[in-house]
Every structure is written in structure tokens, then in C-alpha cells.
Protein backbone atom coordinates (compact mmCIF):
# COMPACT_ATOMS: atom_id res chain seq x y z
CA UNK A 1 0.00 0.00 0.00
CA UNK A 2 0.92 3.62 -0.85
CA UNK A 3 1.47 5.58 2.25
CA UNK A 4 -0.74 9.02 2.21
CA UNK A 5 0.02 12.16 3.92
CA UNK A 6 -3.54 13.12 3.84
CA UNK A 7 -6.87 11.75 2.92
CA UNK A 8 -10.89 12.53 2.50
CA UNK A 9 -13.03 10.32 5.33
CA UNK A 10 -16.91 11.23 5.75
CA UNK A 11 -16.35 14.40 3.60
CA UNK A 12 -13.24 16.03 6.13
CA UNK A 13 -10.11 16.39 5.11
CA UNK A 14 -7.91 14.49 7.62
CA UNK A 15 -3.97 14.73 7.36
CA UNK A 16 -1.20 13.37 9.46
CA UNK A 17 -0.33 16.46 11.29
CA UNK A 18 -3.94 16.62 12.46
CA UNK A 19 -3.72 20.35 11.08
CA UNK A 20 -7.59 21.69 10.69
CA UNK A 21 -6.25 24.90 9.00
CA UNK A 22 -6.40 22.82 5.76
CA UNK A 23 -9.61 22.17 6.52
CA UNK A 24 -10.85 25.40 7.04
CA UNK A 25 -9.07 26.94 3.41
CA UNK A 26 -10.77 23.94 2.13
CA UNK A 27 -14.29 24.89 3.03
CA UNK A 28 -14.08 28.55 3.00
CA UNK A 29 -13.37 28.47 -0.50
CA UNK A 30 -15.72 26.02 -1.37
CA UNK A 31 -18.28 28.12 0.70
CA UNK A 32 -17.35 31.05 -1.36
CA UNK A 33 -18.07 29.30 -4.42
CA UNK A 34 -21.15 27.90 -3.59
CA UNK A 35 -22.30 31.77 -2.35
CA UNK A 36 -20.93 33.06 -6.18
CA UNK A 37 -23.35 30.67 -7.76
CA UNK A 38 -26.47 31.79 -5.77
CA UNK A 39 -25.40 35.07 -6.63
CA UNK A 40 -28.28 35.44 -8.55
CA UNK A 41 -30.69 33.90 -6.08
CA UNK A 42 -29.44 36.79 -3.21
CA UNK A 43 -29.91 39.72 -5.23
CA UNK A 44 -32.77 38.97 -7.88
CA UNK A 45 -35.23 36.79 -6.43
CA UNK A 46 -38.48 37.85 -5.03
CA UNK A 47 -37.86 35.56 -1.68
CA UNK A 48 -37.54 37.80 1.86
CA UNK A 49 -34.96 38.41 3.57
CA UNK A 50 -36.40 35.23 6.30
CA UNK A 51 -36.25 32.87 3.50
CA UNK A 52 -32.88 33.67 2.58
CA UNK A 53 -31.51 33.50 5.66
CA UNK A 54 -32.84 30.02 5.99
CA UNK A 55 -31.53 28.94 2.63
CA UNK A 56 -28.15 30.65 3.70
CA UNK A 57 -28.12 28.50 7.23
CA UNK A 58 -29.23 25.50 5.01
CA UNK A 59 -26.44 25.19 2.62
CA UNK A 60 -23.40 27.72 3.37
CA UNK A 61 -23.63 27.37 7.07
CA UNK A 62 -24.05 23.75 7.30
CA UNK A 63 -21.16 23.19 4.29
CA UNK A 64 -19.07 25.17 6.29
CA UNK A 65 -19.69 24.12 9.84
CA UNK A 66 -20.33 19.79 9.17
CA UNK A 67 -17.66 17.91 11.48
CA UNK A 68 -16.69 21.44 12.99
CA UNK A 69 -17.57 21.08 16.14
CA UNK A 70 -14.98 18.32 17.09
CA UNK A 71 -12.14 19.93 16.01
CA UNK A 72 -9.74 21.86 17.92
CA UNK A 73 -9.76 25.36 16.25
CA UNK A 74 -7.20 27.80 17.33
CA UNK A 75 -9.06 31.80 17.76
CA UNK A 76 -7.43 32.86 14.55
CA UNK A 77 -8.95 30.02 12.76
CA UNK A 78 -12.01 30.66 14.63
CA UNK A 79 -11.57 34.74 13.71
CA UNK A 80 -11.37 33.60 9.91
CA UNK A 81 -15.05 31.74 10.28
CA UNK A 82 -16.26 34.40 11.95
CA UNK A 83 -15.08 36.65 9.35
CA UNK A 84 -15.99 34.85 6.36
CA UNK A 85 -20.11 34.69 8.02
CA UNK A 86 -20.36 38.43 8.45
């Protein structure tokens, strides 16, 4: 077998090092292009502002957050999710 330095398990990212700030790049930029191709939705569809926000907790929040909540995030990688939500 063909030793790996990192791998994809359950949709995260897991590498020897155990570093989560690949991780995070990871989904922030697939986060950001998920939120360029609703681009349309956001500004030109007659939805409110409620249903939007729902639709934003449904898919960007959740891509970005899934498997989150066990990992050991340092405050600058917390300050960068954080950031990238406002």
C-alpha cells in the first residue's frame, strides 16, 4: 500500500499532522463558491430576507460548519469563520 500524507473520510479532510487549518481553506473556499453561484438567487429573487436566511443556514452554514464542532480550532482560525459569516 501507498502511504498518504492526507486523505478525504466522511467528507473532512484528515492529514497526518492533524492540522484543521487545511480544513478550514478547504471549506471557506468552497463556501465562497457555492455563495458566487447563488449570486443570482441573493440579489434577484423575489424571496424575503427570512427565506434567505434560511436557505443561507441551510447550505453555506451547514457546508461550512459539518464535522466542525470536534475539532480543535485555534481563535485565529475561529476569527477567519467568523469573518468569512459576516
Amino acid at each position: 500500500m501507498k502511504k498518504k500524507t492526507d486523505t478525504k473520510y466522511l467528507g473532512c479532510k484528515l492529514n497526518r499532522k492533524a492540522d484543521t487549518d487545511k480544513e478550514i481553506t478547504l471549506r471557506l473556499a468552497q463556501c465562497h463558491s457555492t455563495w458566487k453561484r447563488l449570486d443570482t438567487f441573493w440579489k434577484h429573487s423575489n424571496t424575503t430576507k427570512r427565506t434567505k436566511l434560511h436557505i443561507y443556514d441551510a447550505v453555506i452554514r451547514s457546508k461550512l460548519l459539518y464535522g466542525l464542532d470536534t475539532a480543535n480550532l485555534t481563535n485565529s482560525q475561529l476569527s477567519r469563520l467568523d469573518t468569512f459569516q459576516l
